[in-house]
Protein backbone atom coordinates (compact mmCIF):
# COMPACT_ATOMS: atom_id res chain seq x y z
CA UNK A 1 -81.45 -217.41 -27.34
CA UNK A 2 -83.60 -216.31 -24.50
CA UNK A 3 -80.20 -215.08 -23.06
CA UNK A 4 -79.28 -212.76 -25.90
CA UNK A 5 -82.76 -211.47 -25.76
CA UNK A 6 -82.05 -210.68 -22.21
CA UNK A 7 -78.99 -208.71 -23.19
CA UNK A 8 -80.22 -206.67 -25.92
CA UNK A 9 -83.17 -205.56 -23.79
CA UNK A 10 -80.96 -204.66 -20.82
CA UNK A 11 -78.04 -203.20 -23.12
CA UNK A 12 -81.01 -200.89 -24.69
CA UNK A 13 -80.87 -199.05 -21.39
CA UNK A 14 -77.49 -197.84 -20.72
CA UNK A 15 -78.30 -194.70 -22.85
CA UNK A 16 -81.73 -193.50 -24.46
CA UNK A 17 -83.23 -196.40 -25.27
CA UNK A 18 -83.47 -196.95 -28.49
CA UNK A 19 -86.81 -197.00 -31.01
CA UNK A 20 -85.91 -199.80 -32.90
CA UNK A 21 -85.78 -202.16 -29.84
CA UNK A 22 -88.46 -204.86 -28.88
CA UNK A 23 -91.11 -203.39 -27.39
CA UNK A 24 -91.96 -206.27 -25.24
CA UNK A 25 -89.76 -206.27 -21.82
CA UNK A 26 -88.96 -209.06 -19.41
CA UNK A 27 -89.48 -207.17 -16.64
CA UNK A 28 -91.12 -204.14 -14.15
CA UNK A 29 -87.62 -203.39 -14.10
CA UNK A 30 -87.12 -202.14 -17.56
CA UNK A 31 -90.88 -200.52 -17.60
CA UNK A 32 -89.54 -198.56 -14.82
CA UNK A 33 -86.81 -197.47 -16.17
CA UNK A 34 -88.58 -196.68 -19.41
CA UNK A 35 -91.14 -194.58 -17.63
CA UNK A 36 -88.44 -192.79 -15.75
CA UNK A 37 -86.85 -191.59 -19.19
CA UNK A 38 -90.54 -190.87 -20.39
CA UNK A 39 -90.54 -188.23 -17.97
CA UNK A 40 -87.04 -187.31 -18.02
CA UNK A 41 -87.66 -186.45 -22.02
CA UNK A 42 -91.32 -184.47 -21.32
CA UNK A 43 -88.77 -182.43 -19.57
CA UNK A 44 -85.69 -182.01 -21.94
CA UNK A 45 -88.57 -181.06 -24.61
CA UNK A 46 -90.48 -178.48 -22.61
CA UNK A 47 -86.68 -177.02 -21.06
CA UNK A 48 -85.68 -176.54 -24.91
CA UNK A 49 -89.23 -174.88 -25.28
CA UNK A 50 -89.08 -172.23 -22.69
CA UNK A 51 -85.53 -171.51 -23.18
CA UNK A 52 -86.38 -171.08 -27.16
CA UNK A 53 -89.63 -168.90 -26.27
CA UNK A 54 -87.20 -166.40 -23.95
CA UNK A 55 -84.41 -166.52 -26.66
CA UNK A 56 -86.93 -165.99 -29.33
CA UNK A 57 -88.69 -162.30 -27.12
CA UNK A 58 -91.88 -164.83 -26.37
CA UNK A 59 -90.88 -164.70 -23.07
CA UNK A 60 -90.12 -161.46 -21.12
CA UNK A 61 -90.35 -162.15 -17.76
CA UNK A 62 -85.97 -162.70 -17.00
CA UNK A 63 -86.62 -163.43 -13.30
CA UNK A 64 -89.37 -166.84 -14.40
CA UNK A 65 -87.39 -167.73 -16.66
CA UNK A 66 -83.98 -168.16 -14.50
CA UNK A 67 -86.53 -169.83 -11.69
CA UNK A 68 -88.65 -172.84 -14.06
CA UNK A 69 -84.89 -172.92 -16.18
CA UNK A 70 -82.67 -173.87 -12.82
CA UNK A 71 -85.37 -175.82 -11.66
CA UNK A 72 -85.31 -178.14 -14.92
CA UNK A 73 -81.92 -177.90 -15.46
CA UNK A 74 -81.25 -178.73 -12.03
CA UNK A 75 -82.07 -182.48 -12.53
CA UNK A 76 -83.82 -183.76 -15.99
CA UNK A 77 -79.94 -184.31 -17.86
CA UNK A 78 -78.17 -185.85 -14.64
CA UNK A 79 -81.38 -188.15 -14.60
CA UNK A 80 -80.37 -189.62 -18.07
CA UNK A 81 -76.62 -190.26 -16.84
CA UNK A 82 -78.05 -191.81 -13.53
CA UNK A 83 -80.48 -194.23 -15.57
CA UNK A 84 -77.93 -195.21 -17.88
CA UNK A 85 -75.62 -196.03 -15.14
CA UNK A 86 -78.50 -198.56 -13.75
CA UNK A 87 -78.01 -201.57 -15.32
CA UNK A 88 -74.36 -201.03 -17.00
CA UNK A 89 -72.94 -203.31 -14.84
CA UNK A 90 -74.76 -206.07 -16.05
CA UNK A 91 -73.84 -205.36 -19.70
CA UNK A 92 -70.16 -205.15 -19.78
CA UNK A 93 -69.77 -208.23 -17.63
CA UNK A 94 -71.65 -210.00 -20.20
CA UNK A 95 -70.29 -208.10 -23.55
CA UNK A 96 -66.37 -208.02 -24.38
CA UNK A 97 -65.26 -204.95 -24.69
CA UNK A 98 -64.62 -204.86 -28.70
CA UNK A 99 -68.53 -205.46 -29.67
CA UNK A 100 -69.77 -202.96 -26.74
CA UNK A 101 -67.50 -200.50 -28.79
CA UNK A 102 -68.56 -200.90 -31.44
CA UNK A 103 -72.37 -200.70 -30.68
CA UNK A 104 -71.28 -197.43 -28.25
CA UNK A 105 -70.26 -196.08 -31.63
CA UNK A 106 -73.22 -196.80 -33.65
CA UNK A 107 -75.81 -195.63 -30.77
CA UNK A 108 -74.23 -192.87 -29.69
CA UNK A 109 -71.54 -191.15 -31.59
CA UNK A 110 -72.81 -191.80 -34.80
CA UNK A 111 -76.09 -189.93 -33.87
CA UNK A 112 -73.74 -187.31 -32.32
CA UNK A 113 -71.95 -186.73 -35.64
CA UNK A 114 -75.00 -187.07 -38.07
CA UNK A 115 -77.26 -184.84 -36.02
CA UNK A 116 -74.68 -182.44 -35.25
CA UNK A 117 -74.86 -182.07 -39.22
CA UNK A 118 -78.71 -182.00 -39.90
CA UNK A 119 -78.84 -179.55 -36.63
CA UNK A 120 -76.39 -177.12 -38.37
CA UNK A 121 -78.33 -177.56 -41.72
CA UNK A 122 -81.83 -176.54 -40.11
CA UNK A 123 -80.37 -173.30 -38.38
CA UNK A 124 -78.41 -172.63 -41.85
CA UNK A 125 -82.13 -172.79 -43.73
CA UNK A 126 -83.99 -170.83 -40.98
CA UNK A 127 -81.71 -168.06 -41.73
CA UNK A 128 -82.51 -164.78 -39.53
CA UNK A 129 -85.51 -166.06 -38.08
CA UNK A 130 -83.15 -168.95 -35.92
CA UNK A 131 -82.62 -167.82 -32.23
CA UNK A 132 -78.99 -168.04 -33.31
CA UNK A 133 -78.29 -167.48 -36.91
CA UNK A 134 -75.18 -169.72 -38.40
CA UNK A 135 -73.76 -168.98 -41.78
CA UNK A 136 -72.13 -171.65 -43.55
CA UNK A 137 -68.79 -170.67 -42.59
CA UNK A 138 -69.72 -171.75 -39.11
CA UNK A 139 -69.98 -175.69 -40.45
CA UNK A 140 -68.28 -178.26 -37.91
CA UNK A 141 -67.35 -180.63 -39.60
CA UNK A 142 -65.26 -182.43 -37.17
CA UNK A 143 -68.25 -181.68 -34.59
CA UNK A 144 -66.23 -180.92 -31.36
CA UNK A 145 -66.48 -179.27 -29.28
CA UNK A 146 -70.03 -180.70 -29.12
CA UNK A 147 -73.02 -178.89 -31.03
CA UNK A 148 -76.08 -177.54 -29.26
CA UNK A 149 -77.84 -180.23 -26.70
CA UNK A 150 -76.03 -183.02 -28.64
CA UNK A 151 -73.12 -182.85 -26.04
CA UNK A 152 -75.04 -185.37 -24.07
CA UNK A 153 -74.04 -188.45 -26.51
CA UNK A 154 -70.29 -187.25 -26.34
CA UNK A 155 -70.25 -187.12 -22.18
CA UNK A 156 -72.13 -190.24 -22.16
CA UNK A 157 -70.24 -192.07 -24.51
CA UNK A 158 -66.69 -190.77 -22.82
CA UNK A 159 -68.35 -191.74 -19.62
CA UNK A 160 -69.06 -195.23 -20.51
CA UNK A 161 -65.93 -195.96 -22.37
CA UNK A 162 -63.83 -194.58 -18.99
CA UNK A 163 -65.87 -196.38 -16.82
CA UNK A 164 -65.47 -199.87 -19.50
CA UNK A 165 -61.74 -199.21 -18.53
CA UNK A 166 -62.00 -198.96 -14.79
CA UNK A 167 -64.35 -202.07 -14.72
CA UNK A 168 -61.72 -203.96 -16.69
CA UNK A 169 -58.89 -202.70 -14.24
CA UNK A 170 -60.67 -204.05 -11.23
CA UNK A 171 -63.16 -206.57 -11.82
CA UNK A 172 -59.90 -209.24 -11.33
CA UNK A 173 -59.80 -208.32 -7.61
CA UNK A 174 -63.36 -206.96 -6.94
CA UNK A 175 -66.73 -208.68 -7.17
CA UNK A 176 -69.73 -206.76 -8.35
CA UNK A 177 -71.22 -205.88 -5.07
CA UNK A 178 -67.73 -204.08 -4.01
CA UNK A 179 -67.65 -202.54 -7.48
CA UNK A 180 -70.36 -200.54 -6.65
CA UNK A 181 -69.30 -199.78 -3.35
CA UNK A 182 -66.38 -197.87 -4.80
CA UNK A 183 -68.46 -196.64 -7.57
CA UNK A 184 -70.89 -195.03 -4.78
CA UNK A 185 -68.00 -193.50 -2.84
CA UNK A 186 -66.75 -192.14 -6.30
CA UNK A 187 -69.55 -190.38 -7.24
CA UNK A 188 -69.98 -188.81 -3.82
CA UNK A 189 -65.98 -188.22 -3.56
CA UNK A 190 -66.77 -186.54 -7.23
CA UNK A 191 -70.01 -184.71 -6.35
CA UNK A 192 -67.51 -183.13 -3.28
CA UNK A 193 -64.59 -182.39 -5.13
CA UNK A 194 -65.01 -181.32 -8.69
CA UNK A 195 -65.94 -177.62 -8.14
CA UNK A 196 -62.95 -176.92 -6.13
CA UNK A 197 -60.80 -178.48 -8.94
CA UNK A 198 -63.18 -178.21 -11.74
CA UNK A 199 -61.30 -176.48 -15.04
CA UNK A 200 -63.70 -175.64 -17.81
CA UNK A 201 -63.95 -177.28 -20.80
CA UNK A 202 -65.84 -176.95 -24.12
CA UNK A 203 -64.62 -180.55 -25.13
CA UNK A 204 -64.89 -182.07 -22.06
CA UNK A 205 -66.74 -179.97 -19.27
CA UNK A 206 -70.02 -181.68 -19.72
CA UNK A 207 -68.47 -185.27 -19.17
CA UNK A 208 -67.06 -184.55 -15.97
CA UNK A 209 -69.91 -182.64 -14.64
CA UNK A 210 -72.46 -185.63 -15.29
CA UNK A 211 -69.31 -188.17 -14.49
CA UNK A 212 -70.71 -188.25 -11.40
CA UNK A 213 -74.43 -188.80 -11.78
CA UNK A 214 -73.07 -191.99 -14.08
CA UNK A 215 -71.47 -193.41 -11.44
CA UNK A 216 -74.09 -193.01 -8.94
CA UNK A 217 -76.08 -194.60 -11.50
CA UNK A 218 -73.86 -198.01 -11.17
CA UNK A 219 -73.37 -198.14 -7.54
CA UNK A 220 -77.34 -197.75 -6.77
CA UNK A 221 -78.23 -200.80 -9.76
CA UNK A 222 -77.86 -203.56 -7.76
CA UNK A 223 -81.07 -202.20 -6.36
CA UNK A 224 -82.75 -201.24 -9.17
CA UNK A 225 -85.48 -204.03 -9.78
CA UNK A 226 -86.81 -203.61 -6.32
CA UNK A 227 -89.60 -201.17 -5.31
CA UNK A 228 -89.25 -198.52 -2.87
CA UNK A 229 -91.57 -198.72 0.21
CA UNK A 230 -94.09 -195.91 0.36
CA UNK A 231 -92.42 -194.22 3.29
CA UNK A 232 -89.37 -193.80 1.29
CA UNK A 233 -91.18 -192.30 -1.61
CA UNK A 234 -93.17 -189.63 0.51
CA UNK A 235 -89.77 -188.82 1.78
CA UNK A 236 -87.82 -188.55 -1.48
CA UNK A 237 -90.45 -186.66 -2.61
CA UNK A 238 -90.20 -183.85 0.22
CA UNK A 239 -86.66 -183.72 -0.31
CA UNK A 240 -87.15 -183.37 -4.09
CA UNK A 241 -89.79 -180.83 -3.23
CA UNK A 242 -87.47 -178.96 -1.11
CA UNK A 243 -84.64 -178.76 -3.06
CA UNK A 244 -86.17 -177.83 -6.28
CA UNK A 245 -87.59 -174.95 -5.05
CA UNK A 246 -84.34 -174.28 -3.32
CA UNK A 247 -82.81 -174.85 -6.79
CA UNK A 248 -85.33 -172.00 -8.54
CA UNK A 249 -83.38 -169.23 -6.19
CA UNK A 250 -79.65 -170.40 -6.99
CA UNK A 251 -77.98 -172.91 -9.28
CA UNK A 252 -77.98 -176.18 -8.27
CA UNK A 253 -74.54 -177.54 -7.18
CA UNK A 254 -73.15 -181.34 -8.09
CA UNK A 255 -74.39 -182.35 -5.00
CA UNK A 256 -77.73 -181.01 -5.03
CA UNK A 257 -78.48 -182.19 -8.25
CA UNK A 258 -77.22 -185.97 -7.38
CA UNK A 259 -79.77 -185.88 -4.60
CA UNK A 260 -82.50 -184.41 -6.51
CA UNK A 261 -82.04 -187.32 -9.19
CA UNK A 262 -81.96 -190.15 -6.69
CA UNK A 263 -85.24 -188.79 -5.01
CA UNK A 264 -86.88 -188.53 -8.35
CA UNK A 265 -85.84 -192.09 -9.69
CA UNK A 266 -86.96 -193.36 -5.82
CA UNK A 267 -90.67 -191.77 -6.69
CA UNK A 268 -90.61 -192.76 -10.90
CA UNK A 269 -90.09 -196.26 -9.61
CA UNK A 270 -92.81 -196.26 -7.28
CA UNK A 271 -94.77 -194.86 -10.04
CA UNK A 272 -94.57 -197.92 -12.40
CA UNK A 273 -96.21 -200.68 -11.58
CA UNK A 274 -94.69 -203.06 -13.70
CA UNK A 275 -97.94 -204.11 -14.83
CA UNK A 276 -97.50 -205.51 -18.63
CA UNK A 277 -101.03 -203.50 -19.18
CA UNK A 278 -100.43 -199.96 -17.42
CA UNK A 279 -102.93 -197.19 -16.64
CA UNK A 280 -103.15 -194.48 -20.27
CA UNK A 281 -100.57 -191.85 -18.48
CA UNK A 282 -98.01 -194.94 -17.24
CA UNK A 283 -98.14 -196.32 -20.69
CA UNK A 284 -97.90 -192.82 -22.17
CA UNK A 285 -94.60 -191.87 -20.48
CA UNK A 286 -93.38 -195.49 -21.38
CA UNK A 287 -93.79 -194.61 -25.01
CA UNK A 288 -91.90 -191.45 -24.97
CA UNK A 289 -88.79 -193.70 -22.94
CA UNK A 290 -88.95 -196.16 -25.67
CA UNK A 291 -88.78 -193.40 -27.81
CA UNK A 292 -86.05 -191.20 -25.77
CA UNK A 293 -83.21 -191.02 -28.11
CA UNK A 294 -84.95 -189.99 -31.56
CA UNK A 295 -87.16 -187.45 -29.46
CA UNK A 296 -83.84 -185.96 -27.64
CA UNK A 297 -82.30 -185.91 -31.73
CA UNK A 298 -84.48 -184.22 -33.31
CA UNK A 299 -87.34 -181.71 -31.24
CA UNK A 300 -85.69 -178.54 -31.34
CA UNK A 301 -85.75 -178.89 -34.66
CA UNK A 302 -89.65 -179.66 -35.33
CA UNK A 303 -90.05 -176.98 -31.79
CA UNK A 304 -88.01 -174.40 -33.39
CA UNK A 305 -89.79 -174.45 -36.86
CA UNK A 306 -92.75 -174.62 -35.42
CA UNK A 307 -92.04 -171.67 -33.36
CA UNK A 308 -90.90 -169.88 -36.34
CA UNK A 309 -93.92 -170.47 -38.12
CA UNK A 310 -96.18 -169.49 -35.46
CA UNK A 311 -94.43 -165.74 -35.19
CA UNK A 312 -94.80 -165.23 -38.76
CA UNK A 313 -98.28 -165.50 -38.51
CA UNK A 314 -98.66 -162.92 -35.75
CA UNK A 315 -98.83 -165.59 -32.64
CA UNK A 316 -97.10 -164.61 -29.66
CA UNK A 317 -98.89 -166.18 -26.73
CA UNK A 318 -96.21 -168.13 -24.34
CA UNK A 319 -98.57 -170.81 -23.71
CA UNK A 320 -99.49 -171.07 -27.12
CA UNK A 321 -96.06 -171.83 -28.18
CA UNK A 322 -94.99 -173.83 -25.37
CA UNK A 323 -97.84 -176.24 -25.71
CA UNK A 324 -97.08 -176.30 -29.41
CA UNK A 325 -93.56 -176.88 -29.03
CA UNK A 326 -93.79 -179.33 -26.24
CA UNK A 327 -96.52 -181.39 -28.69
CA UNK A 328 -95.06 -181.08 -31.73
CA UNK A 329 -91.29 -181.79 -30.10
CA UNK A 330 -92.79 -185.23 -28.74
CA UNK A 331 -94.73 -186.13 -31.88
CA UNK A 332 -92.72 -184.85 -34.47
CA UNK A 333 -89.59 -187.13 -33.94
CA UNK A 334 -91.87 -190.12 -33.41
CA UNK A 335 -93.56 -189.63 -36.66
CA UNK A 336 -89.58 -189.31 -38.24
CA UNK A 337 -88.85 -192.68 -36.93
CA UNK A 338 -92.16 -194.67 -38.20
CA UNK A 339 -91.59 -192.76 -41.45
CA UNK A 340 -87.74 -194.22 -41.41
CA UNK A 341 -89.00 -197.07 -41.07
CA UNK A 342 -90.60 -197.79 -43.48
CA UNK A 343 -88.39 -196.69 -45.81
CA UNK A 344 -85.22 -198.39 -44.23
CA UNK A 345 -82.94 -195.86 -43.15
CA UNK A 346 -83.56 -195.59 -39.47
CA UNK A 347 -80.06 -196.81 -38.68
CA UNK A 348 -78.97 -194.65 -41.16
CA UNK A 349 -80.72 -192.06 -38.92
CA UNK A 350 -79.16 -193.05 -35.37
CA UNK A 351 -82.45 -194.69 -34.63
């Protein structure tokens, strides 16, 4: 029993973790990486924020808003793919491959098709006063190529179910340690090569950008529980520092972005003490980790109608909104899931 326990809490962390997991964890390992996607999802909720206030006129200044966008976007979404690539390992040498299936299709594209759905619906409601007005016409039904920010579930679950079939292919001849040898030279090989041969793709561009970040993910979890010395962490933070203000004058590249995430996780893990009774802000971020995938689901929605709602009322101030929408996109989906709940349909929900 204590096994299975074990599983469950480690197989909660290959993607968002998921709200309707224990909240007790075994160990500083799993706080860390919970605090690590507590962060990660401040930032997905404040990117959506500022990019709705500059769709929405809120924000005028073009050149600020390319600089804070790159600078997010350089790093918070390859973060989640690195994280879920930690401890994945550990799950499908444990899991056959039918039942982690199945459970990759219940945590992730279910919520992909179902949110894809109730996405669409909101923007149909909002009418003119959406960023992007829809008419009903516009309707995917079969929700590909992927909707909005939902495309993360469908890269993630394509990644996982490729990577499910090269683990199978070569755990026979290779033990876990060389596993993620070749897993680490992949992701570099990866980081190094796509944009030469990189083609495009509505369907399946995502995927293989964040392929690599994945991977990367994998090859660095056999060193995952332990904590960084502080002379690695002032160093990963300088090179963070460096390269996100590099990243605020140009686009970050593959490779660029896969260093930027492996400083970050290097100073997040520092950052969590493991303690079972954290400081208020560790215990904070924790929350919003545990709380990851329902947040990521649903906070445009709550940001966006709260948005809407402020305009019609004659407020306009950026910070204003962006403190609104940042709030109310954290607090919002939380509330959804304790109101689920309780009335039994937070499966039903993705949650």
């Amino acid at each position: 029993m204590r096994r299975d326990r074990q599983l469950v809490l480690i197989s909660s962390h290959i993607g968002m973790r998921e709200a309707g997991d224990s909240g007790a964890q075994s160990t500083g390992r799993l706080h860390a990486i919970d605090t690590a996607k507590g962060i990660g999802i401040l930032f997905v909720v404040f990117g959506h924020a500022w990019r709705g206030a500059f769709h929405a006129g809120i924000l005028r200044d073009e050149a600020l808003f390319r600089a804070v966008d790159n600078m997010i976007y350089a790093w918070h979404m390859p973060l989640f793919f690195f994280l879920s690539g930690l401890l994945f390992l550990e799950v499908v040498e444990r899991i056959e491959a039918a039942p982690f299936l199945a459970s990759r299709v219940r945590r992730l594209l279910w919520p992909f098709v179902l949110w894809t759905w109730l996405f669409f619906g909101m923007k149909l409601l909002a009418g003119g006063a959406a960023n992007h007005p829809v008419t009903l016409a516009d309707f995917p039904l079969i929700p590909l190529p992927p909707y909005e920010h939902l495309w993360f579930l469908w890269a993630l679950f394509l990644s996982q179910v490729l990577v499910l079939g090269l683990f199978r292919a070569l755990r026979p001849v290779l033990d876990v340690a060389r596993l993620r040898v070749v897993f680490g030279v992949l992701a570099v090989a990866l980081t190094l090569l796509i944009p030469f041969f990189y083609v495009p793709s509505p369907t399946f561009g995502a995927t293989v950008e964040h392929f690599p970040y994945f991977v990367a993910g994998i090859a660095l979890g056999g060193i995952a529980n332990r904590k960084p010395p502080a002379w690695l962490v002032v160093m990963a933070g300088a090179v963070f520092g460096l390269l996100i203000w590099n990243a605020s004058q140009i686009w970050a590249s593959l490779l660029v972005s896969l260093v930027l995430t492996v400083s970050a996780c290097i100073v997040f893990a520092r950052l969590d003490p493991g303690a079972e009774r954290p400081s208020a802000p560790i215990a904070f971020l924790r929350l919003l980790g545990l709380y990851s995938l329902p947040i990521f689901l649903a906070h445009t929605i709550f940001s966006a109608a709260f948005r809407i709602g402020l305009l019609k009322v004659g407020v306009d101030g950026l910070n204003v909104h962006l403190l609104v929408a940042t709030i109310v996109g954290l607090a919002g989906p939380i509330a959804l899931v304790w109101g689920s709940r309780r009335l039994g349909v937070a499966k039903l929900l993705g949650f």
